[in-house]
PDB file of N, CA and C in Angstrom:
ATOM      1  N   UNK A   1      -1.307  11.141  53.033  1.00  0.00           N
ATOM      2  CA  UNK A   1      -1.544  11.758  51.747  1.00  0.00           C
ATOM      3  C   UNK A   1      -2.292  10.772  50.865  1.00  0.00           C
ATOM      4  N   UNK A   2      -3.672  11.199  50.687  1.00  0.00           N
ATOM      5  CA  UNK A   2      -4.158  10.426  49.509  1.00  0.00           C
ATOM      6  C   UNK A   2      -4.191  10.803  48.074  1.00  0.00           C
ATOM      7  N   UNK A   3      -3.992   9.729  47.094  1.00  0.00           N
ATOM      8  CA  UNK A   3      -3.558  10.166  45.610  1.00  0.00           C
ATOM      9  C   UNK A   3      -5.232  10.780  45.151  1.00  0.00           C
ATOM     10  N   UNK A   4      -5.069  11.446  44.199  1.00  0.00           N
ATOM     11  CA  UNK A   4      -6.583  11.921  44.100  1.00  0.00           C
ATOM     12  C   UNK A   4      -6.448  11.294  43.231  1.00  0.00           C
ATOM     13  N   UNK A   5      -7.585  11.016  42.548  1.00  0.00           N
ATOM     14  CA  UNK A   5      -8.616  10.115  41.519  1.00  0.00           C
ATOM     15  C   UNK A   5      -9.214  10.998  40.531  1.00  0.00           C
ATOM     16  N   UNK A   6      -9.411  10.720  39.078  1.00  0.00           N
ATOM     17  CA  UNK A   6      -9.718  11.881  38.448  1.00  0.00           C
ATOM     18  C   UNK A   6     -11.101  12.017  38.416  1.00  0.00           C
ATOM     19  N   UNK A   7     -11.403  13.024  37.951  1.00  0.00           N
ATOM     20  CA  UNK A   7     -13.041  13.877  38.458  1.00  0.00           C
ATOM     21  C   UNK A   7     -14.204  13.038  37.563  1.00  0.00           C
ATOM     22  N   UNK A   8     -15.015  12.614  38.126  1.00  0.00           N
ATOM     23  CA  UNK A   8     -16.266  11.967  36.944  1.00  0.00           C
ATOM     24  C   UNK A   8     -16.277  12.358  35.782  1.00  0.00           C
ATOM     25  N   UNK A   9     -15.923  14.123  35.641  1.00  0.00           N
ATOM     26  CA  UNK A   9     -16.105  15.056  34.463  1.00  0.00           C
ATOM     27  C   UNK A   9     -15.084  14.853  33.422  1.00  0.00           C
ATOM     28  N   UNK A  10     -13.662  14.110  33.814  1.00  0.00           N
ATOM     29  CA  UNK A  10     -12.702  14.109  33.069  1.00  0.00           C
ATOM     30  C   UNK A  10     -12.898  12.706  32.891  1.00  0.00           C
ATOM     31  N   UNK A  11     -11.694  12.733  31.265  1.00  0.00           N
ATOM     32  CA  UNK A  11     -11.966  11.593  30.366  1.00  0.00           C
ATOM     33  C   UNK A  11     -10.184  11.013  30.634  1.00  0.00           C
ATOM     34  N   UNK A  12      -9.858   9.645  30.697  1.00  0.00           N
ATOM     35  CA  UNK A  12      -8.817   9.453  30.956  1.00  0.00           C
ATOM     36  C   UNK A  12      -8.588   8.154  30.176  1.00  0.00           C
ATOM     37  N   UNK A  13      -7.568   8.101  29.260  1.00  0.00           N
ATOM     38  CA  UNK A  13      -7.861   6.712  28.037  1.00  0.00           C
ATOM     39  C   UNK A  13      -7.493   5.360  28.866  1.00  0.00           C
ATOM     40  N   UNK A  14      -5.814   5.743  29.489  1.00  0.00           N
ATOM     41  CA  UNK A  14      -5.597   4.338  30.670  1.00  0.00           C
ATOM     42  C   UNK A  14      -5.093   3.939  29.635  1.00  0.00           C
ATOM     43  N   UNK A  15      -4.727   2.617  30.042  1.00  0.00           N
ATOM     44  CA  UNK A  15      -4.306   1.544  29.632  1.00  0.00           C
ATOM     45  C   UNK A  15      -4.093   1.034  28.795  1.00  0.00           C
ATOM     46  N   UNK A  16      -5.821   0.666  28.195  1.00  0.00           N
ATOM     47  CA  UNK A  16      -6.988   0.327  27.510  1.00  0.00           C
ATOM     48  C   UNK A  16      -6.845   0.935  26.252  1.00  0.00           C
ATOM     49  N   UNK A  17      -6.449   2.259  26.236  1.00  0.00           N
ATOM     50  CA  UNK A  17      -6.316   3.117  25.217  1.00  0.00           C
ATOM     51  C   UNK A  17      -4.978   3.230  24.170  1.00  0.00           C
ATOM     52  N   UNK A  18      -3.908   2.608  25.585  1.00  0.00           N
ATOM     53  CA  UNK A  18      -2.434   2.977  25.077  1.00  0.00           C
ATOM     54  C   UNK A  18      -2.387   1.395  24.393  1.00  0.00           C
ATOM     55  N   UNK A  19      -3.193   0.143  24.681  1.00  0.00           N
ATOM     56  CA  UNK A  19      -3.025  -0.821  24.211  1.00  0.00           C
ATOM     57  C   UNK A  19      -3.645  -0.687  22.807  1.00  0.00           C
ATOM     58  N   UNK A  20      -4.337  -0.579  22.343  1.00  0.00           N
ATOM     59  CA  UNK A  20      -5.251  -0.182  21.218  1.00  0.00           C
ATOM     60  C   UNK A  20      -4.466   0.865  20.669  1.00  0.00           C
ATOM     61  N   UNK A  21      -3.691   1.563  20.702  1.00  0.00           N
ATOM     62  CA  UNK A  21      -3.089   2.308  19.629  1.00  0.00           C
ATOM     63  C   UNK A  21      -1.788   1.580  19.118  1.00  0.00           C
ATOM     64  N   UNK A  22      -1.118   0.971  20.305  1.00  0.00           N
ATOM     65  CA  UNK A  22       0.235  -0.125  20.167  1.00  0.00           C
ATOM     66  C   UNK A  22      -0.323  -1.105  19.184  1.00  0.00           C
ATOM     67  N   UNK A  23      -1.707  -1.648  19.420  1.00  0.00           N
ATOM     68  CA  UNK A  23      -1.880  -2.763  18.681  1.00  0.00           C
ATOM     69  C   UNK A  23      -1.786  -2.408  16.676  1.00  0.00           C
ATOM     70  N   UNK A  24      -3.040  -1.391  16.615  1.00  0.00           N
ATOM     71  CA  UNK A  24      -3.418  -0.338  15.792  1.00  0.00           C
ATOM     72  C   UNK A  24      -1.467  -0.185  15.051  1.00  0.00           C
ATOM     73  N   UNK A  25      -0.920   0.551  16.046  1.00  0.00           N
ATOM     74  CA  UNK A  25       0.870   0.623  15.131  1.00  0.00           C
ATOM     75  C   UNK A  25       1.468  -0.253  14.584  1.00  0.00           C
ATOM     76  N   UNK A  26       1.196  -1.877  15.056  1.00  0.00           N
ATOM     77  CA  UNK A  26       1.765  -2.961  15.061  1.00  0.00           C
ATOM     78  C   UNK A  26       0.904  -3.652  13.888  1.00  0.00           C
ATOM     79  N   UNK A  27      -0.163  -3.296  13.878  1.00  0.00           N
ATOM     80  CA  UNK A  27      -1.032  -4.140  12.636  1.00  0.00           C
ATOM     81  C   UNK A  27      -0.593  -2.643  11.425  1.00  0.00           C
ATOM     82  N   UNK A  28      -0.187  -1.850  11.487  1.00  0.00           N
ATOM     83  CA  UNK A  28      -0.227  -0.847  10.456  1.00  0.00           C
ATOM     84  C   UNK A  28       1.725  -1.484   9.984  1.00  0.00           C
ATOM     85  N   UNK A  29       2.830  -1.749  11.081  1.00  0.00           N
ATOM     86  CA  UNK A  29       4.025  -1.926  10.213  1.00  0.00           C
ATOM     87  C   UNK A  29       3.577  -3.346   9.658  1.00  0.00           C
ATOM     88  N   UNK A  30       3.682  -3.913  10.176  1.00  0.00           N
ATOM     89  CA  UNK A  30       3.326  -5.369   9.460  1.00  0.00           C
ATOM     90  C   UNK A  30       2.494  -5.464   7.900  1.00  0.00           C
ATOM     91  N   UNK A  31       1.322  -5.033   7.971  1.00  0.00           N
ATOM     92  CA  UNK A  31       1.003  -4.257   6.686  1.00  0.00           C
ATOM     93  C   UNK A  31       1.500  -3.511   5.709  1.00  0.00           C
ATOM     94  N   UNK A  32       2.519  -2.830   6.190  1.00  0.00           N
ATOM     95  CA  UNK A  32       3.277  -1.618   5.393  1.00  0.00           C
ATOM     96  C   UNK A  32       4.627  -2.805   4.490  1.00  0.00           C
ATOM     97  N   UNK A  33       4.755  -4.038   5.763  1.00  0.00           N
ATOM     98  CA  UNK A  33       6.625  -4.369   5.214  1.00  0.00           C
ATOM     99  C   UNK A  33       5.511  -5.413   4.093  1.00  0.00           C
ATOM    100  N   UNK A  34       3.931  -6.118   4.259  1.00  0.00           N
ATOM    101  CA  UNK A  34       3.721  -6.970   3.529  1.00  0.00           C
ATOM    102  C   UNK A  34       3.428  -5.994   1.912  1.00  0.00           C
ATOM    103  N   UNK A  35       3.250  -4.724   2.149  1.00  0.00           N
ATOM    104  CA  UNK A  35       3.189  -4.237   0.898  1.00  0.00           C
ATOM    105  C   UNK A  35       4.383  -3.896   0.125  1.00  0.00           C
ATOM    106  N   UNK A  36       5.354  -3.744   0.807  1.00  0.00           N
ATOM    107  CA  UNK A  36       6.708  -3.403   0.074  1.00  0.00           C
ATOM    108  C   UNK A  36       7.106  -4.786  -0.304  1.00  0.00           C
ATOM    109  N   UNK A  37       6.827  -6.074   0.193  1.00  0.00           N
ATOM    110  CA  UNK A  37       7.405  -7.275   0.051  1.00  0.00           C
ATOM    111  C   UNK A  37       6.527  -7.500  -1.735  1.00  0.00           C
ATOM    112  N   UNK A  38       4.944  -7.054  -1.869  1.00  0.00           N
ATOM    113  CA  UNK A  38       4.100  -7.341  -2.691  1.00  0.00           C
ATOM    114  C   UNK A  38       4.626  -6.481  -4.110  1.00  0.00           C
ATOM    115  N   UNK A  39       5.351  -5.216  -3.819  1.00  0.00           N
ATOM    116  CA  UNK A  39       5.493  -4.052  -4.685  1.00  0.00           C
ATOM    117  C   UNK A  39       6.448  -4.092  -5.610  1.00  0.00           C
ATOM    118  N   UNK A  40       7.879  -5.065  -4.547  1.00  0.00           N
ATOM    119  CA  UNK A  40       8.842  -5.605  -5.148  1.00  0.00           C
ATOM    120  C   UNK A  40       9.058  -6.478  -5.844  1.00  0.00           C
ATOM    121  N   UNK A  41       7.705  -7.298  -6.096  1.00  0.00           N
ATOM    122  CA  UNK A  41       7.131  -8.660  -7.002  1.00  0.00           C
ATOM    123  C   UNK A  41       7.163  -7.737  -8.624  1.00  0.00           C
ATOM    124  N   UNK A  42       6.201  -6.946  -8.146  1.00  0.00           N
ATOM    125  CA  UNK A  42       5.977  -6.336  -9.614  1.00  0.00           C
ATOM    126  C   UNK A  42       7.348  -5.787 -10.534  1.00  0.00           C
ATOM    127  N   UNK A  43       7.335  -6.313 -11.736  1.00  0.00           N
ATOM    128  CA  UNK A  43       7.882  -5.856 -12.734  1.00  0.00           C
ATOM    129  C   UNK A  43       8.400  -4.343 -12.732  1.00  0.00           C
ATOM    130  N   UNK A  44       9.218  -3.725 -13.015  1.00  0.00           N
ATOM    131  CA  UNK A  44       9.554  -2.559 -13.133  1.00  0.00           C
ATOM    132  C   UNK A  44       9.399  -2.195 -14.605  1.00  0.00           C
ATOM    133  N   UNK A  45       9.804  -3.151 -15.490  1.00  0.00           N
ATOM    134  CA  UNK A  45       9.509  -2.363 -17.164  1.00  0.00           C
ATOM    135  C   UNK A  45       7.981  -3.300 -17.644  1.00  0.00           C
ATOM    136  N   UNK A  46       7.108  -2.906 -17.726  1.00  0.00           N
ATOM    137  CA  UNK A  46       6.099  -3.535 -18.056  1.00  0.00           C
ATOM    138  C   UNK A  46       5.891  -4.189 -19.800  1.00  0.00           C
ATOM    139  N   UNK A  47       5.306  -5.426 -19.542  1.00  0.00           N
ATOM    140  CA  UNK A  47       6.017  -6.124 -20.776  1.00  0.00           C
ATOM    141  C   UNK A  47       5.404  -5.646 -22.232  1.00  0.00           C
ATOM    142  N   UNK A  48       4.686  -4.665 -21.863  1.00  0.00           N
ATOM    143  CA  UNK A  48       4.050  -4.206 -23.216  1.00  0.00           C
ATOM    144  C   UNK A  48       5.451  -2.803 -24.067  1.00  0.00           C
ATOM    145  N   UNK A  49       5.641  -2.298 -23.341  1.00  0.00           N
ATOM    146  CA  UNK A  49       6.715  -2.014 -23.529  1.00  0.00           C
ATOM    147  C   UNK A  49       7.922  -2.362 -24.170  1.00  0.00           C
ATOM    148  N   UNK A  50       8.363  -3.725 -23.784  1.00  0.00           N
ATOM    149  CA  UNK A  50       9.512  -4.492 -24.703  1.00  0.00           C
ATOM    150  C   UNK A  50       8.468  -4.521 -26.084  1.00  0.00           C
ATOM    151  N   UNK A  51       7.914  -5.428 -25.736  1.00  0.00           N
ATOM    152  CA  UNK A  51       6.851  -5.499 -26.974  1.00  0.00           C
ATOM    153  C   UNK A  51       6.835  -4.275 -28.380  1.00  0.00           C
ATOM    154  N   UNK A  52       6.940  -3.191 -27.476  1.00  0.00           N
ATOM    155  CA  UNK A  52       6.778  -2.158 -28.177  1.00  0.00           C
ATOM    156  C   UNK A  52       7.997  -1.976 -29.156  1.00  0.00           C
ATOM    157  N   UNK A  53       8.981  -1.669 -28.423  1.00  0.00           N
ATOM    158  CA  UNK A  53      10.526  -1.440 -29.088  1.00  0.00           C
ATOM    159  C   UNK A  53      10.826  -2.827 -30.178  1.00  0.00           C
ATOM    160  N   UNK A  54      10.086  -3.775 -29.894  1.00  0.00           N
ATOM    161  CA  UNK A  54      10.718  -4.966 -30.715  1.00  0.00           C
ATOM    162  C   UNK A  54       9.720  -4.869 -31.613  1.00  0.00           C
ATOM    163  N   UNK A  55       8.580  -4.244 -32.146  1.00  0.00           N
ATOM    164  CA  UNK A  55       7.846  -4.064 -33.381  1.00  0.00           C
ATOM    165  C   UNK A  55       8.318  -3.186 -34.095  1.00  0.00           C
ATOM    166  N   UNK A  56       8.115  -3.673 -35.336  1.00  0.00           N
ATOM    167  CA  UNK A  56       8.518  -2.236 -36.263  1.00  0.00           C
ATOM    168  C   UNK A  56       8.184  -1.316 -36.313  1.00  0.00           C
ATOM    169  N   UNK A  57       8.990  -0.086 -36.462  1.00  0.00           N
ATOM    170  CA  UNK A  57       7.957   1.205 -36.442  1.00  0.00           C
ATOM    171  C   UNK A  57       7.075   1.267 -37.481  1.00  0.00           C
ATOM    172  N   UNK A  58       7.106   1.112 -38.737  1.00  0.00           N
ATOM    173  CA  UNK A  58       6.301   0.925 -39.331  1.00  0.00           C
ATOM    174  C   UNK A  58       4.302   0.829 -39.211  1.00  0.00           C
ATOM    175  N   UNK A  59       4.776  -0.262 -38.477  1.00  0.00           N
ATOM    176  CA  UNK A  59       3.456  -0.658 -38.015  1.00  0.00           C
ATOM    177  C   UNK A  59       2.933  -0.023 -36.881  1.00  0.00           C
ATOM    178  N   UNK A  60       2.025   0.625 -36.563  1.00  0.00           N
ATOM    179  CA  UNK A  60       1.276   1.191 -35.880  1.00  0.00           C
ATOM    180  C   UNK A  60       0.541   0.515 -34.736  1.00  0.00           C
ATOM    181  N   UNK A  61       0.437   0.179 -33.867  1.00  0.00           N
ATOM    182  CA  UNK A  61       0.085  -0.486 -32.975  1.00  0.00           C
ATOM    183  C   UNK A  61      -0.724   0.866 -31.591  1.00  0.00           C
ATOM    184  N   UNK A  62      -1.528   0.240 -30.916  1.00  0.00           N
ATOM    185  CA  UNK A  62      -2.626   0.232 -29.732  1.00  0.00           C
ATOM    186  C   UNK A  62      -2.444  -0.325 -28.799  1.00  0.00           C
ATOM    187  N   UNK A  63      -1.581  -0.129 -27.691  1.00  0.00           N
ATOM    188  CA  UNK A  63      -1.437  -0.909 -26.587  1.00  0.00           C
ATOM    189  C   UNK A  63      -2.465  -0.679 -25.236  1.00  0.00           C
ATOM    190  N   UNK A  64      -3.653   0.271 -25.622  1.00  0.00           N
ATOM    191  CA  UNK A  64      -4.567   0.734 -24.645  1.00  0.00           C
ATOM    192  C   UNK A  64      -5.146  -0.411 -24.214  1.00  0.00           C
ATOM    193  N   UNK A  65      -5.146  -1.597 -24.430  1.00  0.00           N
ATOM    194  CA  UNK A  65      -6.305  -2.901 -24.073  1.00  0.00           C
ATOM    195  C   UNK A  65      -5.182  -3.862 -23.432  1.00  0.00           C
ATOM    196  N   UNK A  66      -5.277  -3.789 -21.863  1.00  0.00           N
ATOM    197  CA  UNK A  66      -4.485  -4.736 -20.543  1.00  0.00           C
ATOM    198  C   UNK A  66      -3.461  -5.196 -21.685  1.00  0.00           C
ATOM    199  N   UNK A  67      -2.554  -4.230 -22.341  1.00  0.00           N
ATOM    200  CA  UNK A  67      -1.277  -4.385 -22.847  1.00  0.00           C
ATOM    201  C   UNK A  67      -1.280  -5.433 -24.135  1.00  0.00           C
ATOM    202  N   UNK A  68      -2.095  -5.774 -24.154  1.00  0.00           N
ATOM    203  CA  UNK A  68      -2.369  -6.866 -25.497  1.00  0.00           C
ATOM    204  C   UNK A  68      -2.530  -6.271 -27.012  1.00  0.00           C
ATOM    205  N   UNK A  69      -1.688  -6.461 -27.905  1.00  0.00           N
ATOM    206  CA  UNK A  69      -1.670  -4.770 -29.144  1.00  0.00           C
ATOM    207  C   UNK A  69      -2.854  -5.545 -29.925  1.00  0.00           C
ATOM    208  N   UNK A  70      -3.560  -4.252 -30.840  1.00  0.00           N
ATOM    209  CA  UNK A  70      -4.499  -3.825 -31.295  1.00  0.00           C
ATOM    210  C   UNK A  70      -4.061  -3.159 -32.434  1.00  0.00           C
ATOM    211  N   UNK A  71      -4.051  -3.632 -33.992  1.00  0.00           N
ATOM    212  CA  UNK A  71      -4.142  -3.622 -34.945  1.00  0.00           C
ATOM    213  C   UNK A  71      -4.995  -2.437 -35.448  1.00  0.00           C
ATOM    214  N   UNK A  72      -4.147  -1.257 -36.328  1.00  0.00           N
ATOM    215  CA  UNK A  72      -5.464  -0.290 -36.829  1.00  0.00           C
ATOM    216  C   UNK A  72      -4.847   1.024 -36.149  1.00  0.00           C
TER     217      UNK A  72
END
């Protein structure tokens, strides 16, 4: 009994293919845990915010400019 071999006409990924998607999965978690490691750096209450509550209401303030207040 000989094993047959697939037809010239057919496409067969192999190996070659299953390595390159393993690799492809393995560079995608590694990436994923370095972004949750990066996400958890960031601040949760952003400091313009405190800022905010600790001015008087009175005064009117602009926090539209990279959080730095703006007079007017």
């Amino acid at each position: 009994m000989v094993l047959a071999s697939p037809a010239a006409s057919q496409v067969v990924p192999g190996i070659l293919g299953f390595l390159v998607v393993a690799a492809m999965a393995l560079a995608l978690f590694f990436l994923l845990r370095s972004m949750n490691k990066q996400l958890n750096k960031v601040a949760r209450e952003p400091r313009w915010r405190e800022e905010a509550k600790q001015a008087p209401q009175d005064q009117e303030q602009d926090f539209s400019h990279n959080g730095t207040p703006q007079q007017g």
